[in-house]
N, C-alpha and C. Protein backbone atom coordinates (compact mmCIF):
# COMPACT_ATOMS: atom_id res chain seq x y z
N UNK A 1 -104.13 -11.97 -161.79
CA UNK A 1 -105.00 -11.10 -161.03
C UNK A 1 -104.28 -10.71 -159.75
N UNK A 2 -104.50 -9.46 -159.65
CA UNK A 2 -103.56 -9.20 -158.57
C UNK A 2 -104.80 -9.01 -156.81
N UNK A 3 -104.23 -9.73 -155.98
CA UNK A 3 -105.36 -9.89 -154.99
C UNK A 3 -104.72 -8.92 -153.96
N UNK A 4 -103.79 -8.36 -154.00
CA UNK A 4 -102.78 -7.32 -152.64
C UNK A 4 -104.01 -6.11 -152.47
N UNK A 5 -104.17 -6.23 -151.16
CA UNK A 5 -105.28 -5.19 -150.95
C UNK A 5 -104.69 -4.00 -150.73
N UNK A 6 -105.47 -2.51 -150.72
CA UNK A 6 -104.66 -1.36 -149.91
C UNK A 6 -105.26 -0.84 -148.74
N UNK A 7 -104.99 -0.19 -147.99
CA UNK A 7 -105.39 0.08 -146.62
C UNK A 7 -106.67 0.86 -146.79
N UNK A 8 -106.88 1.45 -148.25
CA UNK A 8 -108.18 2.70 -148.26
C UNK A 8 -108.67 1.65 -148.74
N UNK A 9 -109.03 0.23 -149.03
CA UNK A 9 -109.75 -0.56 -149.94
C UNK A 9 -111.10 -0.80 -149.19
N UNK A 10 -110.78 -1.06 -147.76
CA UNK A 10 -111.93 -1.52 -147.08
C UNK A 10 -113.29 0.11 -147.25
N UNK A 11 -112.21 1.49 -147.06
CA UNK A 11 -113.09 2.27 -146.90
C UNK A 11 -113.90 2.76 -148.28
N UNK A 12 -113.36 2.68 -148.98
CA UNK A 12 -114.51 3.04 -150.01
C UNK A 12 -115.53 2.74 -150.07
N UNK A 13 -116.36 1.22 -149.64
CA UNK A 13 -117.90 1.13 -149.88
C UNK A 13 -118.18 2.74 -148.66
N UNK A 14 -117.63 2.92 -147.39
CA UNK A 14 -118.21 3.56 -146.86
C UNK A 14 -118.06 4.91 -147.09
N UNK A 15 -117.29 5.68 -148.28
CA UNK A 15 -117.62 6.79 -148.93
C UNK A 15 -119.13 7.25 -149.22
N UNK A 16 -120.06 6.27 -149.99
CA UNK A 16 -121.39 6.39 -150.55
C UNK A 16 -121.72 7.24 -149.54
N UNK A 17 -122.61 6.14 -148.17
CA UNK A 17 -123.18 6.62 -147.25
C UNK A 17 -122.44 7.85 -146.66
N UNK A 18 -121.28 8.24 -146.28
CA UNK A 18 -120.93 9.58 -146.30
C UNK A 18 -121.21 10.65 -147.29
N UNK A 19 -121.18 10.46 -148.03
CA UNK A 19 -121.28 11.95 -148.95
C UNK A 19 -122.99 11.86 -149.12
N UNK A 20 -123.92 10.95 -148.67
CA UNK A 20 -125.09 11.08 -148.88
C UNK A 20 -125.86 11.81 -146.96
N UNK A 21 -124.61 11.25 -146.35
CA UNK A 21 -125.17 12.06 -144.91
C UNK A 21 -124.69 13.33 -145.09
N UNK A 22 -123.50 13.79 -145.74
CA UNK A 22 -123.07 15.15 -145.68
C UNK A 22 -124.27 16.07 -146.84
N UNK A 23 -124.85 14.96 -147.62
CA UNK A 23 -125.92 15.50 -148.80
C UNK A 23 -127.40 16.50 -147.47
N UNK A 24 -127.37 14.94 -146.79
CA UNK A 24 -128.55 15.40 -145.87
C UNK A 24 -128.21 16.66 -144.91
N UNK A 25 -127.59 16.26 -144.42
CA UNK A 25 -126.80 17.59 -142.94
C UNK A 25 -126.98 18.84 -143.67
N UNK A 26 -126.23 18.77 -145.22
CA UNK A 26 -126.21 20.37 -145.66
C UNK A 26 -127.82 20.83 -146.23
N UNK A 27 -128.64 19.70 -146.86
CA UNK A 27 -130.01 20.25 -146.59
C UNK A 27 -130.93 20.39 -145.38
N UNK A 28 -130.50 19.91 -145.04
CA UNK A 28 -131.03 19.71 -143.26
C UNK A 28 -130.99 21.12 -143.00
N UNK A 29 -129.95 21.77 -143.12
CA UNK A 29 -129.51 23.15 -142.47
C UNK A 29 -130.09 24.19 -143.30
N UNK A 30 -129.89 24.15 -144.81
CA UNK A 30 -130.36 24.96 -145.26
C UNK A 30 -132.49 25.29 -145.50
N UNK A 31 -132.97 23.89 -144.83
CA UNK A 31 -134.33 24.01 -144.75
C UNK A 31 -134.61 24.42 -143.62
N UNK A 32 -133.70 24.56 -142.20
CA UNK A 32 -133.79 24.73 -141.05
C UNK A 32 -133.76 26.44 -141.22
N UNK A 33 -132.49 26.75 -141.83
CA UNK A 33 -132.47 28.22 -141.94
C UNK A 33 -133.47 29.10 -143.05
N UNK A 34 -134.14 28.48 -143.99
CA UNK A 34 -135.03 29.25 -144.75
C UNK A 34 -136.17 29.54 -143.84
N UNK A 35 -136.88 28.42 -143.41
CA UNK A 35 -138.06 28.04 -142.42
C UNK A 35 -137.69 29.23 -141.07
N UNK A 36 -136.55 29.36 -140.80
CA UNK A 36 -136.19 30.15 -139.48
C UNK A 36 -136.44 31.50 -140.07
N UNK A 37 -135.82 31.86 -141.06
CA UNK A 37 -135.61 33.32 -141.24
C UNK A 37 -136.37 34.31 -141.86
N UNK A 38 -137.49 33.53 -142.95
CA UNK A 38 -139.19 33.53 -143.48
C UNK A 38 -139.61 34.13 -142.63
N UNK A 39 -139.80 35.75 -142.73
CA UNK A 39 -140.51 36.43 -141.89
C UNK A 39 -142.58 36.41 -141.90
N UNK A 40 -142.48 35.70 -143.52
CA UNK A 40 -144.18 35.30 -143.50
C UNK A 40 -144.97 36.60 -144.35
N UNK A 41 -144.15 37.58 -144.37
CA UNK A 41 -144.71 39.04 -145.26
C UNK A 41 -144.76 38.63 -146.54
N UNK A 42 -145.95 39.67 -147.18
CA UNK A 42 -145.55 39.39 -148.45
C UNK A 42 -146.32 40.81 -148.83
N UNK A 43 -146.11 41.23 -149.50
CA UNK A 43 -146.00 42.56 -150.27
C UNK A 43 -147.51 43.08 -151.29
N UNK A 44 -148.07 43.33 -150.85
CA UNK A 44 -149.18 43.11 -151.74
C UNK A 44 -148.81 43.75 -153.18
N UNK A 45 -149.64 43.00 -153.85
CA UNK A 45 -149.29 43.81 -155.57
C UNK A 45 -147.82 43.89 -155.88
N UNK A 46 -147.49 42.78 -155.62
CA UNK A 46 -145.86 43.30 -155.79
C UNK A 46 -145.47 42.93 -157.17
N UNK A 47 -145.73 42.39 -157.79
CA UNK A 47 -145.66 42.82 -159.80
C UNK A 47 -145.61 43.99 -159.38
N UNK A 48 -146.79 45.07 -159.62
CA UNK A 48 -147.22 46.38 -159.74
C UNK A 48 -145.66 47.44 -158.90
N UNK A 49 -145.49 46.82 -157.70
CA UNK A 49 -144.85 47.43 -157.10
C UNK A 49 -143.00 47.12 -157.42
N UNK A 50 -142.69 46.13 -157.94
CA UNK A 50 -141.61 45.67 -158.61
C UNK A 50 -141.04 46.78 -160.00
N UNK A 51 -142.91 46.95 -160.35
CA UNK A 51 -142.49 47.71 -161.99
C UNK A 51 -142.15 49.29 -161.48
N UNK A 52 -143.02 50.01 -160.23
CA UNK A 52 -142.43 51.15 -159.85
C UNK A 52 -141.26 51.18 -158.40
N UNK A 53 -140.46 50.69 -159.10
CA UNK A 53 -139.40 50.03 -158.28
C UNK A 53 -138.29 51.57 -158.38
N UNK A 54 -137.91 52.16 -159.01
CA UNK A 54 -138.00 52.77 -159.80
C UNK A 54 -137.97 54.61 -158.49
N UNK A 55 -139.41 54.51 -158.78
CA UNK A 55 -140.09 55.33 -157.72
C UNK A 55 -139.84 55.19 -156.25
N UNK A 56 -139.89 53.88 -155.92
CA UNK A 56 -139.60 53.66 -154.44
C UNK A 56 -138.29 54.19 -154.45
N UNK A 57 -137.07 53.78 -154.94
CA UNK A 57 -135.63 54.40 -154.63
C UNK A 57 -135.25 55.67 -154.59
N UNK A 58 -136.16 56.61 -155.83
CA UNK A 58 -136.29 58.55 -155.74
C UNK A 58 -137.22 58.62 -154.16
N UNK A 59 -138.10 57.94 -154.07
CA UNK A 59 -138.62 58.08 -152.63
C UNK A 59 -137.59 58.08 -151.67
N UNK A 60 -137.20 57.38 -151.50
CA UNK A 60 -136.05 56.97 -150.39
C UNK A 60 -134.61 57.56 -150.57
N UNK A 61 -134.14 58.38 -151.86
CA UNK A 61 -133.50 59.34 -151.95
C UNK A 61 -133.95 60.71 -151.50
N UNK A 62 -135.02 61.31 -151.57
CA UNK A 62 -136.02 62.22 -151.82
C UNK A 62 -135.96 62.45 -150.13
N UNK A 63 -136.00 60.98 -149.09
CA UNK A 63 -136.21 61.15 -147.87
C UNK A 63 -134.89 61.60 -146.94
N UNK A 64 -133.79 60.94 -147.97
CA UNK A 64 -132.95 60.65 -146.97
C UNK A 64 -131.93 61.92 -147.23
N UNK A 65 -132.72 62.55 -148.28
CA UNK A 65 -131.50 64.17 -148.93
C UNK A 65 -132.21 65.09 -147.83
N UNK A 66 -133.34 64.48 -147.03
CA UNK A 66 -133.83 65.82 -146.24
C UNK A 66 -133.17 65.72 -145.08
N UNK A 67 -132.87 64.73 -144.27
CA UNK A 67 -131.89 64.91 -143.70
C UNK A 67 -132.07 64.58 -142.27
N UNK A 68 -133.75 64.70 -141.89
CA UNK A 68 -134.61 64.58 -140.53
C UNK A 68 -134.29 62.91 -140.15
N UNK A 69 -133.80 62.83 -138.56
CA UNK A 69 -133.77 62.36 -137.60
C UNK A 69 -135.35 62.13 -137.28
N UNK A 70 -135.98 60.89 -137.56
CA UNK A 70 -137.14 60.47 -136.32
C UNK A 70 -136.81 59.41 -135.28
N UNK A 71 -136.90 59.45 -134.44
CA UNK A 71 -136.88 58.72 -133.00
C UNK A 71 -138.26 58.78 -133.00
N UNK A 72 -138.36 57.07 -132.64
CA UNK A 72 -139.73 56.98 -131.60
C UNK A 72 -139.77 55.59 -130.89
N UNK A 73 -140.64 55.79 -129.65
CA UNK A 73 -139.59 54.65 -128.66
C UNK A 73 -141.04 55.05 -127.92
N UNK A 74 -141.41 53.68 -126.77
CA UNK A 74 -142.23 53.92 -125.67
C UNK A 74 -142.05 54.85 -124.63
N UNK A 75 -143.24 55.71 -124.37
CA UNK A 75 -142.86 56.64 -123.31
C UNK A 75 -143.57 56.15 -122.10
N UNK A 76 -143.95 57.23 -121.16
CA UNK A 76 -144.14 57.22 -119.76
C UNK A 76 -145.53 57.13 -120.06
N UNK A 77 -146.40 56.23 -119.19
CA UNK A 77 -147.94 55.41 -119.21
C UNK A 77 -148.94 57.42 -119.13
N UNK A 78 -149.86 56.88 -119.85
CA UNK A 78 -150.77 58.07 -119.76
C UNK A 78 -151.51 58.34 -118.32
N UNK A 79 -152.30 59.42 -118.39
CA UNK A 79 -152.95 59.55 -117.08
C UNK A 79 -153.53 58.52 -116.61
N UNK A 80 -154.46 57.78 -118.14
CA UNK A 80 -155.59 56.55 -117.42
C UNK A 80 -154.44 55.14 -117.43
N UNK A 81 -153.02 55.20 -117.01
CA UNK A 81 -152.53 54.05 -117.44
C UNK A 81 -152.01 53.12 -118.83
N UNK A 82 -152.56 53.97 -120.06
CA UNK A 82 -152.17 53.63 -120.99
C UNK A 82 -150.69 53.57 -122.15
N UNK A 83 -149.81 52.52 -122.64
CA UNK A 83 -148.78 53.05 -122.65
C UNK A 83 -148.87 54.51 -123.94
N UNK A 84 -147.65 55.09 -124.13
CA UNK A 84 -147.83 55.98 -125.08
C UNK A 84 -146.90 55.58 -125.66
N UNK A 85 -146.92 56.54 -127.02
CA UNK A 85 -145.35 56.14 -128.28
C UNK A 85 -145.28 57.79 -128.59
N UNK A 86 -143.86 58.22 -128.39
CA UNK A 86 -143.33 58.97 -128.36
C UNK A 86 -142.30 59.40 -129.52
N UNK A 87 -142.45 60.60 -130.06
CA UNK A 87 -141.75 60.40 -131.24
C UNK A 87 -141.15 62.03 -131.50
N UNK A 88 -139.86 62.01 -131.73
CA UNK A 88 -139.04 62.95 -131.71
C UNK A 88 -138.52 62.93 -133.17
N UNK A 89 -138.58 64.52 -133.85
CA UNK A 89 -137.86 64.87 -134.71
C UNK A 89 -137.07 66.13 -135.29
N UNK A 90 -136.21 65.43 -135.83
CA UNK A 90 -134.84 67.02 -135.68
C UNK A 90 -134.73 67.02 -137.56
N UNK A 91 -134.40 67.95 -137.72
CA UNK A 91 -133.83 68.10 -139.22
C UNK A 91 -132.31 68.06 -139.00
N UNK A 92 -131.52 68.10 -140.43
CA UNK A 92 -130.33 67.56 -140.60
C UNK A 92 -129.47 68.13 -139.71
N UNK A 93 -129.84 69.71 -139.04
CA UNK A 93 -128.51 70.52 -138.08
C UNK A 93 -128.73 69.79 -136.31
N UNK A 94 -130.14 68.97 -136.77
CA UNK A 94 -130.11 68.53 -134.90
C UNK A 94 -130.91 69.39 -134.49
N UNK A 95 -131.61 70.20 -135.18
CA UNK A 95 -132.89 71.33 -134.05
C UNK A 95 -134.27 70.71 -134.53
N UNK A 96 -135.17 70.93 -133.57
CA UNK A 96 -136.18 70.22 -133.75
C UNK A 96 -137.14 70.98 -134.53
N UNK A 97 -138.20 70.07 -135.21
CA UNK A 97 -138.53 70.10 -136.78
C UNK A 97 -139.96 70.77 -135.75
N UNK A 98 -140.01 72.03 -136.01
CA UNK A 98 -142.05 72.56 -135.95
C UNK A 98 -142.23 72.69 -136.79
N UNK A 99 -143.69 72.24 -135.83
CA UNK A 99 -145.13 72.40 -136.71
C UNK A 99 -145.31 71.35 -137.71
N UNK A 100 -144.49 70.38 -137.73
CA UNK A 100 -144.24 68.96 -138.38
C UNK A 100 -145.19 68.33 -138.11
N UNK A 101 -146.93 67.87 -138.62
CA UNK A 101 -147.49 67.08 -137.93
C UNK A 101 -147.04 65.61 -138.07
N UNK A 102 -147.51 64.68 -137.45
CA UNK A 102 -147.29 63.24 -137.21
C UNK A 102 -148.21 63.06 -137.18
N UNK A 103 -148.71 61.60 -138.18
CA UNK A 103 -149.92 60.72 -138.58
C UNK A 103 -149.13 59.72 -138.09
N UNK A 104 -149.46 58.44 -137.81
CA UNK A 104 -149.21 57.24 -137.20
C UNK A 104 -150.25 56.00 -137.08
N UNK A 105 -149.45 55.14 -136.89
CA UNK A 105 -150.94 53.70 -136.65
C UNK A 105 -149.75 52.42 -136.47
N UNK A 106 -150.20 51.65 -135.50
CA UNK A 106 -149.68 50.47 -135.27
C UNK A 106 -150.37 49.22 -136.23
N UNK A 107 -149.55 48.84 -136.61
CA UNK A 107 -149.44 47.68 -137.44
C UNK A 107 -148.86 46.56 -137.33
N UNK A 108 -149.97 45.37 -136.73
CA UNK A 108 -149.67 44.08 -136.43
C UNK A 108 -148.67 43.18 -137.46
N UNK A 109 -147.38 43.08 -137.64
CA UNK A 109 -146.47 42.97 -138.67
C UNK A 109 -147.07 40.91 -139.07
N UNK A 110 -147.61 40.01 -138.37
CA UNK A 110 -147.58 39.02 -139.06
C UNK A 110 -148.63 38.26 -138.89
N UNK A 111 -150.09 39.35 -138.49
CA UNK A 111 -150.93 38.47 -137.68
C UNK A 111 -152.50 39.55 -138.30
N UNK A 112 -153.24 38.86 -138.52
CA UNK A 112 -154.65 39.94 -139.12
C UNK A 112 -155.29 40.37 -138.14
N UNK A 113 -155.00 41.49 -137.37
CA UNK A 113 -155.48 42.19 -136.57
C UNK A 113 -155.68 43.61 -137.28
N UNK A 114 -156.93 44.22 -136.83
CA UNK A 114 -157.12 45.62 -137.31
C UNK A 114 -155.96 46.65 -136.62
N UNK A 115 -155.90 47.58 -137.66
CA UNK A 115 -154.64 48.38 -137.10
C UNK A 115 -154.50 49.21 -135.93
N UNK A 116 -154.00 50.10 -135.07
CA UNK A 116 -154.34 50.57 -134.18
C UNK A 116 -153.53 51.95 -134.56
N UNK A 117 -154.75 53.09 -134.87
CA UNK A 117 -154.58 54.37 -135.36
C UNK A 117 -154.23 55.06 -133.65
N UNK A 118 -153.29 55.80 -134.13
CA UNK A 118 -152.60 56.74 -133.01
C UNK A 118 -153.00 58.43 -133.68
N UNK A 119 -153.51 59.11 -132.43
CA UNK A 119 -153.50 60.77 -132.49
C UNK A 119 -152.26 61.39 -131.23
N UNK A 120 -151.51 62.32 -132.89
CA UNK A 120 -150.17 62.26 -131.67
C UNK A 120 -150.48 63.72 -131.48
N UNK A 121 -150.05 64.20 -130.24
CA UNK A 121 -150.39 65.90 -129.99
C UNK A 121 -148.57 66.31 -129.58
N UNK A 122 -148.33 67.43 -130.10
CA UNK A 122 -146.95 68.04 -129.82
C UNK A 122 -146.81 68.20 -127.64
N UNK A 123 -145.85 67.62 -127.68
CA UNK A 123 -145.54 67.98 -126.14
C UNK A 123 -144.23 68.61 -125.81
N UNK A 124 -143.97 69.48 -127.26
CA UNK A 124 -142.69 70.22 -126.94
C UNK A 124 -141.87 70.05 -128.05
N UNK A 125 -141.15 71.31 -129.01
CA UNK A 125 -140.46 71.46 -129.74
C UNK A 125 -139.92 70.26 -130.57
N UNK A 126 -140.65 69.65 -131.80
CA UNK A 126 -139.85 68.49 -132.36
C UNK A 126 -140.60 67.06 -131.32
N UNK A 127 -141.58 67.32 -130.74
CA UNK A 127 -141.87 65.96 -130.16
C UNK A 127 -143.07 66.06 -129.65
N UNK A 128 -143.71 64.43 -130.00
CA UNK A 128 -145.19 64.08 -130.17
C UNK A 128 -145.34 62.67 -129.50
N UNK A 129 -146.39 62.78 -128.79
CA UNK A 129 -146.80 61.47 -128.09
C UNK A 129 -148.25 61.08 -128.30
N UNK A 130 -148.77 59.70 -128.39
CA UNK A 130 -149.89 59.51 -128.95
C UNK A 130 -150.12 58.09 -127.68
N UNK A 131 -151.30 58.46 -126.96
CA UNK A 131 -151.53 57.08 -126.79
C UNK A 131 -152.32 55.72 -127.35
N UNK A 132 -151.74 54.87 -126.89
CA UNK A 132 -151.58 53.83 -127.65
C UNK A 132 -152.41 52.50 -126.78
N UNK A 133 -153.19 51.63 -127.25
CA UNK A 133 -154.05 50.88 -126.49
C UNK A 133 -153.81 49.48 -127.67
N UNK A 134 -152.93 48.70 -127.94
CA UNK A 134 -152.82 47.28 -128.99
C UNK A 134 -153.77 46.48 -128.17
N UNK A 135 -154.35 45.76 -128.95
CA UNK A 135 -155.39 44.72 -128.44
C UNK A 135 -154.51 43.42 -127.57
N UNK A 136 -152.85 43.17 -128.21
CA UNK A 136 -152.39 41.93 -128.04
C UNK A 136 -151.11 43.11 -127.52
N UNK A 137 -150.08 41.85 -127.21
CA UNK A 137 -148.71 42.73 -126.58
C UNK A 137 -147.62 41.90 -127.67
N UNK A 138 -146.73 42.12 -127.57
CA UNK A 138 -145.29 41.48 -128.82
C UNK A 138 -145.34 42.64 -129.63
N UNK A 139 -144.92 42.34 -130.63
CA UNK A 139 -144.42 42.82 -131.60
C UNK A 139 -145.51 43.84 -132.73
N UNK A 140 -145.26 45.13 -132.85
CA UNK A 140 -146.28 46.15 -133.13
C UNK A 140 -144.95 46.37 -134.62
N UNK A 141 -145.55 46.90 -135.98
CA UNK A 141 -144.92 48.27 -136.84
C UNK A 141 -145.53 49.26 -136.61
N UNK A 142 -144.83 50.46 -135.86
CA UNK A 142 -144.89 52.03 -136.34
C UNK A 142 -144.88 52.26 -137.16
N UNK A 143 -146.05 52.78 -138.31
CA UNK A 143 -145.89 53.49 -139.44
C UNK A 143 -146.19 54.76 -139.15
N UNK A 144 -145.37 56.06 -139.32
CA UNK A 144 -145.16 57.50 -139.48
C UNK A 144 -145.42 57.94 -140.74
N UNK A 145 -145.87 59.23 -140.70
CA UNK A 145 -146.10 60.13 -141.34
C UNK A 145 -145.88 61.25 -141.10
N UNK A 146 -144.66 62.14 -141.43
CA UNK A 146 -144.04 63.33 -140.75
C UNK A 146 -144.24 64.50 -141.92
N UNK A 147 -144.72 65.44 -141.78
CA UNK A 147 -144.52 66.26 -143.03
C UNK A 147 -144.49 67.74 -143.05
N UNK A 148 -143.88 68.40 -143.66
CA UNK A 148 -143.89 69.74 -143.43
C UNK A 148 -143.49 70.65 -145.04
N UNK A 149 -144.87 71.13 -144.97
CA UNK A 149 -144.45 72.16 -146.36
C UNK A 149 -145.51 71.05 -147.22
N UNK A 150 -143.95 70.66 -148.10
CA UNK A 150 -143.97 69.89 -149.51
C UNK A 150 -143.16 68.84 -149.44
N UNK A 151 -142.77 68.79 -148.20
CA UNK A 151 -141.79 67.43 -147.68
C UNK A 151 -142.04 66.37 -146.85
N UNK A 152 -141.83 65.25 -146.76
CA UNK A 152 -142.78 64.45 -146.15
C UNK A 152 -141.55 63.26 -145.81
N UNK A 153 -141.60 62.74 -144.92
CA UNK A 153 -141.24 61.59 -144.58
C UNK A 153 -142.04 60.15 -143.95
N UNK A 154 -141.35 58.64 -144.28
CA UNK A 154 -142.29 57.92 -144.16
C UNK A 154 -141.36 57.01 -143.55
N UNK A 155 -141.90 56.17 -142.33
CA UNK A 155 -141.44 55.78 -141.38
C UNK A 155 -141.70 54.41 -140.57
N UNK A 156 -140.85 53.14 -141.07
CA UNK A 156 -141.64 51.92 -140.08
C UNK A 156 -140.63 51.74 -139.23
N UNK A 157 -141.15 51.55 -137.94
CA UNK A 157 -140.02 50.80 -137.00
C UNK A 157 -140.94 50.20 -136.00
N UNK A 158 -140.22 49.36 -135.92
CA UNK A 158 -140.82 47.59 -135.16
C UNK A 158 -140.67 48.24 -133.48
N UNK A 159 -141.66 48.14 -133.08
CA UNK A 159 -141.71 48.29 -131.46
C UNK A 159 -142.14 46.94 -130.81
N UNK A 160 -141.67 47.01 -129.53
CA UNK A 160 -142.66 45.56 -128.46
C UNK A 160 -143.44 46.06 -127.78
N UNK A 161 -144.14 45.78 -127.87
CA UNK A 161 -145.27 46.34 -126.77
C UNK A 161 -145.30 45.50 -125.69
N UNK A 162 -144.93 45.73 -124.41
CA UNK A 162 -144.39 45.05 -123.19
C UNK A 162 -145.80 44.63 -122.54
């Protein structure tokens, strides 16, 4: 029997417990980052909406062959103090889109609050401001509705409401 030890002999029992802390650390992280990045949405009907999956992408081709620029961003407080949302749009050469109306409504992105419908009125060539009164302040979705003719565009972008 040969009893000559080698220098890695002692370390092997303590392999186990290593590769079972490196087991933990790398789930550790990856439950840290699912939990972090879970925005909490979920899609209603989304079977239904999975099968016209289809449709959504000619939509979003359909939008993006037209070519229109929307901007919309917080503007300057209304007469009674209220903030407004301001929303600018150009077609593909950069001149601004008339007679384009804008439908709109704020949409509480993770929290059941009723929505907050906006009436936007033109304040000049390609641009519309609507004031805006959210019950809470953080984080609002802009949903747009831009359309002209037989063409239509559809529009979310995440605002803060300060």
């Amino acid at each position: 029997m040969n009893t000559e030890r080698h220098w890695f002999d002692r370390y092997i029992p303590w392999t186990f417990p290593a590769g079972f802390v490196v087991v933990i650390a790398v789930n550790a992280f990856m439950a840290t980052q699912a939990i972090s990045t879970f925005t909490g949405t979920v899609v209603p009907k989304h079977y239904e909406r999975g099968l016209q999956y289809n449709q959504v992408l000619a939509e979003a081709e359909a939008q993006r062959a037209l070519g229109w620029q929307v901007v919309a961003s917080w503007g300057v407080p209304s007469a009674s103090g209220l903030p407004t949302v301001e929303v600018t749009v150009t077609d593909r050469t950069g001149q601004p889109l008339y007679g384009a109306p804008v439908v709109g409504r704020l949409v509480r992105p993770l929290e059941a609050i009723p929505d907050v419908g906006l009436t936007f009125q033109s304040i000049g060539p390609g641009r519309w401001s609507a004031v805006a009164d959210p019950p809470k302040r953080g984080q609002w979705d802009l949903r747009l509705r831009v359309e002209q003719g037989n063409d239509h565009m559809l529009l979310s972008k995440r605002l803060l409401v300060p």
